[in-house]
N, C-alpha and C. Protein backbone atom coordinates (compact mmCIF):
# COMPACT_ATOMS: atom_id res chain seq x y z
N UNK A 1 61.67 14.06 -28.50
CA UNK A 1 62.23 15.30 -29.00
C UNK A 1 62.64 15.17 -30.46
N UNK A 2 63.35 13.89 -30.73
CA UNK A 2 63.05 13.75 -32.27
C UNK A 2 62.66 14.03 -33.14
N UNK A 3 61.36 13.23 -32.97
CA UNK A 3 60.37 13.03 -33.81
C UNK A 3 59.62 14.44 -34.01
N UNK A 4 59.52 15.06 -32.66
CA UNK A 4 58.91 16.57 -32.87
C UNK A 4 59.85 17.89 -33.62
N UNK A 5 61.47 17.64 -33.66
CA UNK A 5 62.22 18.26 -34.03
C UNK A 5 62.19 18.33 -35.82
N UNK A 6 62.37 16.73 -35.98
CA UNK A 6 62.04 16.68 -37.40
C UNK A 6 60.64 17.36 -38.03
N UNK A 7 59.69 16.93 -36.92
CA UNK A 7 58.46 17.30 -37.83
C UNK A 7 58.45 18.87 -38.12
N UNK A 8 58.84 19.99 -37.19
CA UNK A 8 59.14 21.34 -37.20
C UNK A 8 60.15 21.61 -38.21
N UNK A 9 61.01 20.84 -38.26
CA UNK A 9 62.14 21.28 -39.66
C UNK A 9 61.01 21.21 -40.95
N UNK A 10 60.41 20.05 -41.02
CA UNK A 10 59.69 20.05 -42.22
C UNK A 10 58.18 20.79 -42.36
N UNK A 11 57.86 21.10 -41.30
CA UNK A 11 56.36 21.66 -41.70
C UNK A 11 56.46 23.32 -41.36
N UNK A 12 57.71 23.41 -40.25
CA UNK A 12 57.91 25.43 -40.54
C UNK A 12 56.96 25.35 -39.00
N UNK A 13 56.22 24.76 -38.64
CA UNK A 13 55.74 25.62 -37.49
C UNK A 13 54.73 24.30 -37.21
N UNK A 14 54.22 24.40 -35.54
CA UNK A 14 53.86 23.42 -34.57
C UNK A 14 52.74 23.97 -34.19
N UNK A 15 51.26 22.88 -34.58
CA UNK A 15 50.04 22.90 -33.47
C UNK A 15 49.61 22.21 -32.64
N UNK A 16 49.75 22.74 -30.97
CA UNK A 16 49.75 21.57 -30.01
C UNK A 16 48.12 21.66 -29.97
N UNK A 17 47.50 21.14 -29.01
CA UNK A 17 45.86 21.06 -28.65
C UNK A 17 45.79 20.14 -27.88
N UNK A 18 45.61 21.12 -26.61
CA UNK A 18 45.61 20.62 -25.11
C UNK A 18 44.25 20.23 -24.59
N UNK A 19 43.77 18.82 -23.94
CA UNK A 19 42.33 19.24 -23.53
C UNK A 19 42.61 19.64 -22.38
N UNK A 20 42.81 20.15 -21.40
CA UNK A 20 43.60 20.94 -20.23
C UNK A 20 43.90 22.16 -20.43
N UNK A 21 44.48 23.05 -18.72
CA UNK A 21 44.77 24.11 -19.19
C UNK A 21 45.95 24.35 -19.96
N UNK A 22 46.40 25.45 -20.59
CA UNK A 22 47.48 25.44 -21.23
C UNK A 22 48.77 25.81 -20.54
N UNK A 23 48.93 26.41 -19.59
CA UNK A 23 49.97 26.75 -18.49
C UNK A 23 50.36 25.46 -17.87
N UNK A 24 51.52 25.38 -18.10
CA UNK A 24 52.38 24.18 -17.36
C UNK A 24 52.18 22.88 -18.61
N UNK A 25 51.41 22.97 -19.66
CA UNK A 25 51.03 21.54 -20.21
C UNK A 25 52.05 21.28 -21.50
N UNK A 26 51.24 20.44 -22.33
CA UNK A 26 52.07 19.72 -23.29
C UNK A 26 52.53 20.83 -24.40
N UNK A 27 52.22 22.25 -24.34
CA UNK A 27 52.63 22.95 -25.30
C UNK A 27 53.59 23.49 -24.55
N UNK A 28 53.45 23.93 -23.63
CA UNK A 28 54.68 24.60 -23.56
C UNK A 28 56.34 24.07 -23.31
N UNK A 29 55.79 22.66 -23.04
CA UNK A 29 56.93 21.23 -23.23
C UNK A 29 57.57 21.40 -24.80
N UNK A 30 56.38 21.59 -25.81
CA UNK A 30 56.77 21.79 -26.75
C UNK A 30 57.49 22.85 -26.92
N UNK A 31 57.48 24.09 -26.97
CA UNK A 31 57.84 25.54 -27.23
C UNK A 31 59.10 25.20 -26.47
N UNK A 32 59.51 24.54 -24.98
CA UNK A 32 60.88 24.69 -24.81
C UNK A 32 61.62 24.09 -25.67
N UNK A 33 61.14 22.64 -26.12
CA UNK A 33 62.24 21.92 -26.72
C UNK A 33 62.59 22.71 -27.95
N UNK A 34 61.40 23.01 -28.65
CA UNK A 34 61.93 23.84 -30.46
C UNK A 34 62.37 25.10 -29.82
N UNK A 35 62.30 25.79 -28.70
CA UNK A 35 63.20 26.95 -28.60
C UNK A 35 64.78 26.66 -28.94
N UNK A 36 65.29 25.28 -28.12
CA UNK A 36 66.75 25.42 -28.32
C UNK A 36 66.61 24.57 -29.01
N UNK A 37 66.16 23.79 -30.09
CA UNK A 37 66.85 23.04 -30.82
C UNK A 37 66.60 23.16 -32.52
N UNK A 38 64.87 23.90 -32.76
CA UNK A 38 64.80 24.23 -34.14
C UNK A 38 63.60 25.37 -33.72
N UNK A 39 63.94 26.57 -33.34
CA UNK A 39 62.96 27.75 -33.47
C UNK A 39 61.78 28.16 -34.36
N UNK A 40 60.57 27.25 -34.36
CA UNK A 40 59.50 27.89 -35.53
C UNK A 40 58.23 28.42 -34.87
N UNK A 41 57.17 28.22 -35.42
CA UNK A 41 56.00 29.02 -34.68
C UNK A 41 55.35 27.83 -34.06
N UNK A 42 54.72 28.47 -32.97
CA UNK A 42 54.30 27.26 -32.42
C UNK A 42 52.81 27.99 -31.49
N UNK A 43 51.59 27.38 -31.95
CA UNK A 43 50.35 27.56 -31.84
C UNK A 43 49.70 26.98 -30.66
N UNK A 44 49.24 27.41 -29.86
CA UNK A 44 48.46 26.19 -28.45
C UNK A 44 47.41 26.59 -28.18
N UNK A 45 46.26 25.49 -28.36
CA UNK A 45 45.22 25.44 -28.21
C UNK A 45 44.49 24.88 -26.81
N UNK A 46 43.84 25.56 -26.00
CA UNK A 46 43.59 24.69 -24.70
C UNK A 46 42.74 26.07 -23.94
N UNK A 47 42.60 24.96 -22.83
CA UNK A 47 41.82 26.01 -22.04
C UNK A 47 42.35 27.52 -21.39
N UNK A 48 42.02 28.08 -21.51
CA UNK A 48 42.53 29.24 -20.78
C UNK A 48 42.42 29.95 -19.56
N UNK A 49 42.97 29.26 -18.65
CA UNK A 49 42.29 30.17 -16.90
C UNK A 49 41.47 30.19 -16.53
N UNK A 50 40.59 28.96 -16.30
CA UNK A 50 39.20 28.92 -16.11
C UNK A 50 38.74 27.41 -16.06
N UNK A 51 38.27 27.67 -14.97
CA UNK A 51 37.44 26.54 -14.27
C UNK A 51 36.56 25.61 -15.02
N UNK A 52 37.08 24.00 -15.16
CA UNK A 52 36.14 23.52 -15.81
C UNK A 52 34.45 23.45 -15.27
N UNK A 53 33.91 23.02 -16.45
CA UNK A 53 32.42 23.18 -16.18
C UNK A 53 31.59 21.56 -16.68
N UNK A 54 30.56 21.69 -16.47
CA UNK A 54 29.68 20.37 -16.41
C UNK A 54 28.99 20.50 -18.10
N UNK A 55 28.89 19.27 -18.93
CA UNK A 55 28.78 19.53 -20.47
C UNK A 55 29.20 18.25 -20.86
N UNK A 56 28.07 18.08 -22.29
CA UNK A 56 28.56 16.88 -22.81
C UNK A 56 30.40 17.28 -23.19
N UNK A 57 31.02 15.71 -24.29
CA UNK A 57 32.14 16.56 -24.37
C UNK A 57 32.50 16.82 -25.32
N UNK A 58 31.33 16.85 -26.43
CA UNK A 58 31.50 17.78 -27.38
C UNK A 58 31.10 19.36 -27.46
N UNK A 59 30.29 19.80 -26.49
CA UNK A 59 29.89 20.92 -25.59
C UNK A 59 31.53 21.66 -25.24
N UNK A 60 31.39 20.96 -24.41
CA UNK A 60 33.26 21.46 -23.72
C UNK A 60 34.12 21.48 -24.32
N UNK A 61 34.32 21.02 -25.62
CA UNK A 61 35.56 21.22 -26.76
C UNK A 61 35.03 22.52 -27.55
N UNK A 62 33.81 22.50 -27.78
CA UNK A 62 33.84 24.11 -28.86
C UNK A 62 33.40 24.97 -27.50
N UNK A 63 32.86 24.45 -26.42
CA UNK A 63 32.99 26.05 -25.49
C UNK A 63 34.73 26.28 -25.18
N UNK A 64 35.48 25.76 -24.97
CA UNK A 64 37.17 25.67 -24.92
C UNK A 64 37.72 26.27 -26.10
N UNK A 65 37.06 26.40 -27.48
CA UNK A 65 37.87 26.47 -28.50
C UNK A 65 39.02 25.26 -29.01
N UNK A 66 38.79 24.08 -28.62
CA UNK A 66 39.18 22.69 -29.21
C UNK A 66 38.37 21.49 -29.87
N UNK A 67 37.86 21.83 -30.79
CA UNK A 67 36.39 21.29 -31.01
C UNK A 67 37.79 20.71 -32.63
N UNK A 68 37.34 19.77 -33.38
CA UNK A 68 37.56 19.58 -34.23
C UNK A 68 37.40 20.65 -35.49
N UNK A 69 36.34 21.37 -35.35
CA UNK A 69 35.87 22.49 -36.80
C UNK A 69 36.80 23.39 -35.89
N UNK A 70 37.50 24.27 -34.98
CA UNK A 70 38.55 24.97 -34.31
C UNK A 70 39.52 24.53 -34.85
N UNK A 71 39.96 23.30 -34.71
CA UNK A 71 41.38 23.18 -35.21
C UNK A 71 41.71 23.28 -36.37
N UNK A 72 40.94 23.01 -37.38
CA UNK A 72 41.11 22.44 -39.08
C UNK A 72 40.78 24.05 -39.01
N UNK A 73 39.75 25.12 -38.72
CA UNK A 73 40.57 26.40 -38.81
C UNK A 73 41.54 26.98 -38.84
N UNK A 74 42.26 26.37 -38.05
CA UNK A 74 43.70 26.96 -37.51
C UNK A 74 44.62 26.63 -38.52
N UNK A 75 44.47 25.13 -38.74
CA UNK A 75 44.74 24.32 -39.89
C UNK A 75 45.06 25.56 -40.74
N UNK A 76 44.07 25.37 -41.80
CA UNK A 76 43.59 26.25 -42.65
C UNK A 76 44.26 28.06 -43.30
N UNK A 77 44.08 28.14 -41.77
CA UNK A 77 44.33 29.62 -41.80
C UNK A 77 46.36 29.52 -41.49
N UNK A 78 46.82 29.02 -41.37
CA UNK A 78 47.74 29.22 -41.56
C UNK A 78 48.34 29.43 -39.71
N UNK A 79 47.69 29.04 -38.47
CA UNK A 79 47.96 30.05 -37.75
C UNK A 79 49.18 30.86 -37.55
């Protein structure tokens, strides 16, 4: 909680990127802790409600929307 607290004081806002679904996972672990302890924006990337499928696994990261060129978008754009 630390280490993630500090990093949110200094960067203004949090991008998690789940290879899993996103309900129940490591973002929203995130989003509770900066709720009560430093409130910023906080971005989650992961699967969404839906059944994994058979695919290399670079296939399955840009069909997911977690592909490396996805994130450095997000990056980028400010999400």
């Amino acid at each position: 909680e630390e280490g993630l607290i500090k990093s949110a004081k200094k960067t203004g806002k949090v991008l998690v990127v789940e290879e899993h679904q996103l309900a129940g996972g490591l973002g929203s672990l995130v989003s509770e802790v900066l709720s009560e302890h430093h409130p910023v924006k906080v971005k989650k990337i992961g699967v969404r409600d839906t059944f994994g499928e058979s695919g290399t696994y670079e296939e399955l990261l840009t069909k997911y929307g977690i592909s490396e060129e996805t994130i450095i978008k997000e990056i980028l754009h400010g999400f």
